[in-house]
N, C-alpha and C. Protein backbone atom coordinates (compact mmCIF):
# COMPACT_ATOMS: atom_id res chain seq x y z
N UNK A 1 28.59 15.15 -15.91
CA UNK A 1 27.29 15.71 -16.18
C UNK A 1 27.37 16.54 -17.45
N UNK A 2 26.39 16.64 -18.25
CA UNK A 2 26.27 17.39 -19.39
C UNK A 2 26.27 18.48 -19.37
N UNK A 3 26.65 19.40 -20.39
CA UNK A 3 27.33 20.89 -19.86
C UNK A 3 25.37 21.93 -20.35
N UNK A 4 25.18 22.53 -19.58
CA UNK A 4 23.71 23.32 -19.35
C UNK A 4 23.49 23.95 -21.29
N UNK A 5 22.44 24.15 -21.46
CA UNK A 5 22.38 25.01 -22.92
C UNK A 5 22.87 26.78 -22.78
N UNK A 6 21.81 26.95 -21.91
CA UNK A 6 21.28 28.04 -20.97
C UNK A 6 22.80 28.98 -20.15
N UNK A 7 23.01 28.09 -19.37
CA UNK A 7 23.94 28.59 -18.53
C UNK A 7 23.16 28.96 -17.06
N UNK A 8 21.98 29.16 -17.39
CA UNK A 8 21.07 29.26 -16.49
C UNK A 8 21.24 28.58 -15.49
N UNK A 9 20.97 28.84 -14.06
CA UNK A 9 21.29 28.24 -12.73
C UNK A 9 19.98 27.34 -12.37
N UNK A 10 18.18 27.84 -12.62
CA UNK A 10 17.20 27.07 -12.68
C UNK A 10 17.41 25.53 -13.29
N UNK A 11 17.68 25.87 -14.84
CA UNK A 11 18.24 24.86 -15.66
C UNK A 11 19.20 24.30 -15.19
N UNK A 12 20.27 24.78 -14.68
CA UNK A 12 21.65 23.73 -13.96
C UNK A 12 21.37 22.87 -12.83
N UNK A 13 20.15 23.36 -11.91
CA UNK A 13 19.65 22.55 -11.01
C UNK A 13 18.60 21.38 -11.45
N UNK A 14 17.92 21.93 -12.39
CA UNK A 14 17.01 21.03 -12.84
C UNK A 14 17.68 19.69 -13.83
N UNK A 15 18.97 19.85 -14.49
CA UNK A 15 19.62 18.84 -15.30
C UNK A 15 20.17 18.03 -13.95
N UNK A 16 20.50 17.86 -12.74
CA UNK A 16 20.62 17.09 -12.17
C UNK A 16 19.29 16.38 -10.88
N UNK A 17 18.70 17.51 -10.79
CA UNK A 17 17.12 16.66 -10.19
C UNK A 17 15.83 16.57 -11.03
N UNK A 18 16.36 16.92 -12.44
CA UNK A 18 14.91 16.97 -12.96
C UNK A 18 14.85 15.33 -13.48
N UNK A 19 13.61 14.81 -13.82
CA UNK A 19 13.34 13.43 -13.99
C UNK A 19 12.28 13.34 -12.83
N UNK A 20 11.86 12.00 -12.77
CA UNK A 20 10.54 11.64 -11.99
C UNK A 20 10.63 11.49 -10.52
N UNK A 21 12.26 10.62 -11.10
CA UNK A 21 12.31 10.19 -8.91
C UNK A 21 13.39 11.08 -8.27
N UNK A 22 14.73 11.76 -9.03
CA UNK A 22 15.63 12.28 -8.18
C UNK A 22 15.08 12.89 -6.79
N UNK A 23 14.00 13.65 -7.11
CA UNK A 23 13.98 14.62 -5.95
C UNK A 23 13.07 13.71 -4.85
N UNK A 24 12.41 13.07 -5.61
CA UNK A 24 12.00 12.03 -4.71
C UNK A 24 12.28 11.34 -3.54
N UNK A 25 13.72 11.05 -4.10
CA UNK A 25 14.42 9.92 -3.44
C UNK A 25 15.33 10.90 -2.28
N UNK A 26 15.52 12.07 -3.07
CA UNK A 26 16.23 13.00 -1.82
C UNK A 26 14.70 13.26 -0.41
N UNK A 27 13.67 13.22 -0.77
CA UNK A 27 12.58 13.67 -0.39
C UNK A 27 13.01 12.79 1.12
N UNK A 28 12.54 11.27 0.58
CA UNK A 28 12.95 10.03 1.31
C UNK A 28 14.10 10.39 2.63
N UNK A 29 15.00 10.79 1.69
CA UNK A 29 16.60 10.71 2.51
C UNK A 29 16.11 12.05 3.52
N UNK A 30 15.63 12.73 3.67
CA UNK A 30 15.36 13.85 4.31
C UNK A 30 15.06 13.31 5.94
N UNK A 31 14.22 12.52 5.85
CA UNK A 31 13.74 11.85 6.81
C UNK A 31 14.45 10.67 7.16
N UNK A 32 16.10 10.72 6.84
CA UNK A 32 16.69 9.98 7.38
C UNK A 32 17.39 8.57 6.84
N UNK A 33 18.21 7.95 6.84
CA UNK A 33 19.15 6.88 6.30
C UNK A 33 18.15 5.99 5.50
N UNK A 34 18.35 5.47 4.75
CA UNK A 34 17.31 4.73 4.15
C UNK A 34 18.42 3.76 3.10
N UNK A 35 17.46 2.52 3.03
CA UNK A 35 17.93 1.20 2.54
C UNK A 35 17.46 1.34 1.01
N UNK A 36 18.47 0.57 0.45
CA UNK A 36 17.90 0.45 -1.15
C UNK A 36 16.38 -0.11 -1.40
N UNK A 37 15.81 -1.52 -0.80
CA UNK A 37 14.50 -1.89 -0.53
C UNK A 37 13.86 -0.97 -0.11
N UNK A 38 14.02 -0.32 0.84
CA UNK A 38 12.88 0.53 1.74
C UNK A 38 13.14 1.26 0.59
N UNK A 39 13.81 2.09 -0.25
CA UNK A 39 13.22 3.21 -1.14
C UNK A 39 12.21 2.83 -1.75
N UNK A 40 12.82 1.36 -2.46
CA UNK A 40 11.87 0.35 -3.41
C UNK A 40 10.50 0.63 -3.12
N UNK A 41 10.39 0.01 -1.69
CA UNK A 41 8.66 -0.27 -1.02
C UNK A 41 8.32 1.47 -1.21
N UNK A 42 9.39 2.33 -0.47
CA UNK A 42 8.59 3.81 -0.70
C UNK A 42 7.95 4.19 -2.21
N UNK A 43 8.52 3.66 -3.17
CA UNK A 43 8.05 4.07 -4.44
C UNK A 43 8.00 2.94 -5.13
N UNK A 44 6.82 2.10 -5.33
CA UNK A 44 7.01 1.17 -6.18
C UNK A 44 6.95 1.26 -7.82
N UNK A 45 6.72 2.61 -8.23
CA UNK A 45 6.31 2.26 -9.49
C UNK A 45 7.80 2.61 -10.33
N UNK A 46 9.40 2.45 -9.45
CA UNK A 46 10.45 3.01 -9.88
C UNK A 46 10.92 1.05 -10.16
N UNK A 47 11.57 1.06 -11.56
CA UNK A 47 12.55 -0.34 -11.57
C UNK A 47 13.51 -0.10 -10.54
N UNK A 48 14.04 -1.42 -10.83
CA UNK A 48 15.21 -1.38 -9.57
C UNK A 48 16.55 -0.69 -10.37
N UNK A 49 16.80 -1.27 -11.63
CA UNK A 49 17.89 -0.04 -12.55
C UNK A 49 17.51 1.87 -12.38
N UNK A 50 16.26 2.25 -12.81
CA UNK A 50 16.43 3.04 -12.64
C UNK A 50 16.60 3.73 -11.11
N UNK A 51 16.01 3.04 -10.36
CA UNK A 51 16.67 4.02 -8.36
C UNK A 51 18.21 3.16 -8.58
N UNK A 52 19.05 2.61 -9.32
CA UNK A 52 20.00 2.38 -8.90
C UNK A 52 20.93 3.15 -9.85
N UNK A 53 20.51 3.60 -11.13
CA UNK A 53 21.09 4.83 -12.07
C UNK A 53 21.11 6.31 -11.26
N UNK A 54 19.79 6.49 -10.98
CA UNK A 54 19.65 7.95 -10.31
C UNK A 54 19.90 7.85 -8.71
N UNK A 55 20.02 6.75 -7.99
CA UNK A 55 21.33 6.69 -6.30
C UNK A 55 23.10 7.48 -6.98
N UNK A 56 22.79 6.67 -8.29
CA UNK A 56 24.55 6.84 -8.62
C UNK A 56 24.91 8.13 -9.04
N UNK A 57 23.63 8.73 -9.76
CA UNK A 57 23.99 10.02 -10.50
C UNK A 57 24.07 10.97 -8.84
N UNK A 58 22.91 10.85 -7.93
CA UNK A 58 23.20 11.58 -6.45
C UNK A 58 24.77 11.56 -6.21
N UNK A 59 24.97 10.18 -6.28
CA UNK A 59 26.31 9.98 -5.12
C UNK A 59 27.12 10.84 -6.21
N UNK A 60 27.23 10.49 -7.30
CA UNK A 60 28.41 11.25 -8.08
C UNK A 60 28.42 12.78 -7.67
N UNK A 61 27.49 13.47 -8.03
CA UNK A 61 26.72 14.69 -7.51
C UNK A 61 27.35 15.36 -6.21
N UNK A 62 27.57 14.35 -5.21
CA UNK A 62 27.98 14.72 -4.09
C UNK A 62 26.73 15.39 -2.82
N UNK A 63 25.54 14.31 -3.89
CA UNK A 63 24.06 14.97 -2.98
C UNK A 63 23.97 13.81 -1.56
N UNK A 64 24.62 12.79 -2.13
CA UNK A 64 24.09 11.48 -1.22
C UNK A 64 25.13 10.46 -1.09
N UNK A 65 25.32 10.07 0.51
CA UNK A 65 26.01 9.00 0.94
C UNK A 65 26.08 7.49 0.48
N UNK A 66 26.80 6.57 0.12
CA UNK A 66 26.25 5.43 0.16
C UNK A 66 27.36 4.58 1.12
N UNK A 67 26.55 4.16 1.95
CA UNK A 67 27.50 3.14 3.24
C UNK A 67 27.31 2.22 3.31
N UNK A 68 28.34 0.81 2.99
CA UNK A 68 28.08 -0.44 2.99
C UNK A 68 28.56 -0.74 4.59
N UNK A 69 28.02 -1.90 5.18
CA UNK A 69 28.32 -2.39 6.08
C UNK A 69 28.74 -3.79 6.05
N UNK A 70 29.94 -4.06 6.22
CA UNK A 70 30.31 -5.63 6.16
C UNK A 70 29.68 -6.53 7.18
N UNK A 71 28.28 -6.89 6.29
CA UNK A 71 27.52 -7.16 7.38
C UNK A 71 27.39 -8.89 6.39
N UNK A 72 26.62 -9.52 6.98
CA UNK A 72 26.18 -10.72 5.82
C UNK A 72 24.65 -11.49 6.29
N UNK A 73 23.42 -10.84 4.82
CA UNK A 73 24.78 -10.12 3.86
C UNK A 73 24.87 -8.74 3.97
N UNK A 74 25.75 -8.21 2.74
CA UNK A 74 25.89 -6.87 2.86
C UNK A 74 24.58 -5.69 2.95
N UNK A 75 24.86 -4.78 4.03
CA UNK A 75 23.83 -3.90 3.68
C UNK A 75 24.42 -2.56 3.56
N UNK A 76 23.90 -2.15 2.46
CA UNK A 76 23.87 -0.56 2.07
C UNK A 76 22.88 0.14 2.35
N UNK A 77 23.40 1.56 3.13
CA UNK A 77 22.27 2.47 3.47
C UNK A 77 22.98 3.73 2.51
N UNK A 78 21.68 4.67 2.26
CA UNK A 78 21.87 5.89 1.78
C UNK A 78 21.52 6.84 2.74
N UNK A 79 22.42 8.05 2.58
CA UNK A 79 21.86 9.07 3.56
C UNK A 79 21.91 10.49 2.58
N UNK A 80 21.94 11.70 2.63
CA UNK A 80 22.09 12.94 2.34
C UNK A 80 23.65 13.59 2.85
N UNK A 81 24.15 14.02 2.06
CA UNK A 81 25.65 14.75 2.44
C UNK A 81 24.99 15.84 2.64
N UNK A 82 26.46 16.55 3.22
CA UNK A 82 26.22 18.41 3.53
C UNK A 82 25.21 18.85 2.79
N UNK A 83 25.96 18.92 1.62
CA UNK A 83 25.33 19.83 0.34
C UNK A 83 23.94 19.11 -0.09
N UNK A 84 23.63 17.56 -0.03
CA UNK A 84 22.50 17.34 -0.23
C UNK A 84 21.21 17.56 0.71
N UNK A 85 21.79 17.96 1.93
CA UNK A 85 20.88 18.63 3.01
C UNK A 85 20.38 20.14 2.83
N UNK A 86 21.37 20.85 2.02
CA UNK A 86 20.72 21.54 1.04
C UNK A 86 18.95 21.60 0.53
N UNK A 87 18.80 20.51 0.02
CA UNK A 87 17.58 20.48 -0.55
C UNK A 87 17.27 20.29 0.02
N UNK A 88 16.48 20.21 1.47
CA UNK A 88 15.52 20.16 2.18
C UNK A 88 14.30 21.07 2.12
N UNK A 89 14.81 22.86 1.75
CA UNK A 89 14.00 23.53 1.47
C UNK A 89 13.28 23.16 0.02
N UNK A 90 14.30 23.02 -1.00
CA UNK A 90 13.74 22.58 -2.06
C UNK A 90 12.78 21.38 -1.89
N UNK A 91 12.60 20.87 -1.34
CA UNK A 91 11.15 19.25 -0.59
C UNK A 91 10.43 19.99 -0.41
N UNK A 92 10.79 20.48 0.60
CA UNK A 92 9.46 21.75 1.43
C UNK A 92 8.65 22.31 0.30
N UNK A 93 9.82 23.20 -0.21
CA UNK A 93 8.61 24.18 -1.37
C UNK A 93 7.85 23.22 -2.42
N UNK A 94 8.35 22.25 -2.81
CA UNK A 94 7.54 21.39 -3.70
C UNK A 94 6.60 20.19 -2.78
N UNK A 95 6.95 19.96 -1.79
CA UNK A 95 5.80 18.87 -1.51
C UNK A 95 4.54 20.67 -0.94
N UNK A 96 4.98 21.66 -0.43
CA UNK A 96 3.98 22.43 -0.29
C UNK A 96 3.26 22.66 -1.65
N UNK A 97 3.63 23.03 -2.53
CA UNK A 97 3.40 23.02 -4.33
C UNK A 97 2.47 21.95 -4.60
N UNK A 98 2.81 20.80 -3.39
CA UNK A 98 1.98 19.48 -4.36
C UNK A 98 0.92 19.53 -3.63
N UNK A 99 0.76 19.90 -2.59
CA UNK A 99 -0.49 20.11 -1.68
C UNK A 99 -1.79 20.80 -2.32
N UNK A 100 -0.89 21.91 -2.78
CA UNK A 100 -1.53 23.03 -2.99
C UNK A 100 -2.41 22.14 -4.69
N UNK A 101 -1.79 21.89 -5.47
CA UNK A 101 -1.87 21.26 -6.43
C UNK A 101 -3.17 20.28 -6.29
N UNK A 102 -3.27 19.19 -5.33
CA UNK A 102 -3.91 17.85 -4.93
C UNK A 102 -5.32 18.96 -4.44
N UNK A 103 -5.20 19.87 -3.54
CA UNK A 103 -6.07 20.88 -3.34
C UNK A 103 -7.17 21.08 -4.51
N UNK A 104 -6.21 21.77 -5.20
CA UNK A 104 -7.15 22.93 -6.02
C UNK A 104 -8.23 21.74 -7.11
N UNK A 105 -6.86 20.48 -7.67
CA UNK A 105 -7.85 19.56 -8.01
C UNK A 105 -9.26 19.03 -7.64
N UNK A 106 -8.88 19.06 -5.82
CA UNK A 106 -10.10 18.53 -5.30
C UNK A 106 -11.23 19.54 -5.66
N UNK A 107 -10.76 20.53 -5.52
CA UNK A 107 -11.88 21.65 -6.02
C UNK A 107 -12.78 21.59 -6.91
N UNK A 108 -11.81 21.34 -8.07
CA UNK A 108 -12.30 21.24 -9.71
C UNK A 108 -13.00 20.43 -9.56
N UNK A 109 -13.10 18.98 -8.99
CA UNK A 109 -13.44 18.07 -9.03
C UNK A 109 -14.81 17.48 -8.42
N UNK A 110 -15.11 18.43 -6.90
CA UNK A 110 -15.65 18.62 -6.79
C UNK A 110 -17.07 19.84 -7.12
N UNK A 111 -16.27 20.94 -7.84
CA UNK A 111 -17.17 21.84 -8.41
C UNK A 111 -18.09 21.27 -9.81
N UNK A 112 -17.43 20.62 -10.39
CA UNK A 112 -18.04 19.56 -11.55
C UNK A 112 -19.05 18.69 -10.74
N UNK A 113 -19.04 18.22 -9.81
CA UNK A 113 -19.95 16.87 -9.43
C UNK A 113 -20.94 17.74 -9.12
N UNK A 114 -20.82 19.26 -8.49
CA UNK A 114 -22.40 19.65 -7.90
C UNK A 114 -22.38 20.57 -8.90
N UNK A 115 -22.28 21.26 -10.05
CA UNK A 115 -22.75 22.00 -10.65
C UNK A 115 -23.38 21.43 -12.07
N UNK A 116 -24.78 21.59 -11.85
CA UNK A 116 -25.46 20.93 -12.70
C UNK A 116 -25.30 20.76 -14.43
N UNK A 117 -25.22 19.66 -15.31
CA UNK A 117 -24.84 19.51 -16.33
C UNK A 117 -26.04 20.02 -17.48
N UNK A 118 -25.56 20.65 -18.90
CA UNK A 118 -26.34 21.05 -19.20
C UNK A 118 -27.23 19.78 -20.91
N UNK A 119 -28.37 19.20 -20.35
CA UNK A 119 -28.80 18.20 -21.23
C UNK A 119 -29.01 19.02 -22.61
N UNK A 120 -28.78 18.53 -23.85
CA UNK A 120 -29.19 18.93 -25.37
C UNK A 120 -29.93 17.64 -25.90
């Protein structure tokens, strides 16, 4: 992993979950073992390189399991290690963040539709 600018601990967490899907995909794993496809279907708008760059940067990380089963054919499941069970609070506070977020939009959104526009 690349060494922080900062030194900063915000910043040191964020150079390994910051990007679109990391925390995502931990989000997923929270709720339990999950298949490379099933992430797929959970998020479709991710290529299959990139959930298979950012599975690898997890596993390196030591956030996330990967278990093949000599099955045929083979199946790999992902799960969350110790330390990636960790972030569970970190889900929490941000899917609460996103609530709150999807909220206040609705607000805006709705305060525009009934507050009357002004014609020139």
């Amino acid at each position: 992993m690349k060494k922080t600018v900062t030194g900063c601990s915000v910043e040191e967490a964020m150079h390994l979950l910051g990007g679109r899907w990391r925390l995502l995909i931990v989000s997923y794993l929270v709720d339990g073992p999950q298949r490379f496809n099933e992430l797929r279907r959970l998020m479709p708008g991710i290529s299959q390189r990139m959930l298979t760059l950012d599975l690898r940067a997890l596993e390196e990380a030591g956030l996330i399991n990967r278990t093949v089963y000599p099955t045929i054919p083979v199946r790999v499941e992902y799960s969350l290690t110790e330390d990636g069970s960790r972030l569970e609070k970190v889900v929490a506070v941000v899917k609460e963040f996103g609530l709150w977020l999807k909220d206040r939009d609705a607000q805006v959104l709705g305060a525009r539709e009934v507050s009357p526009q002004l014609i020139i």
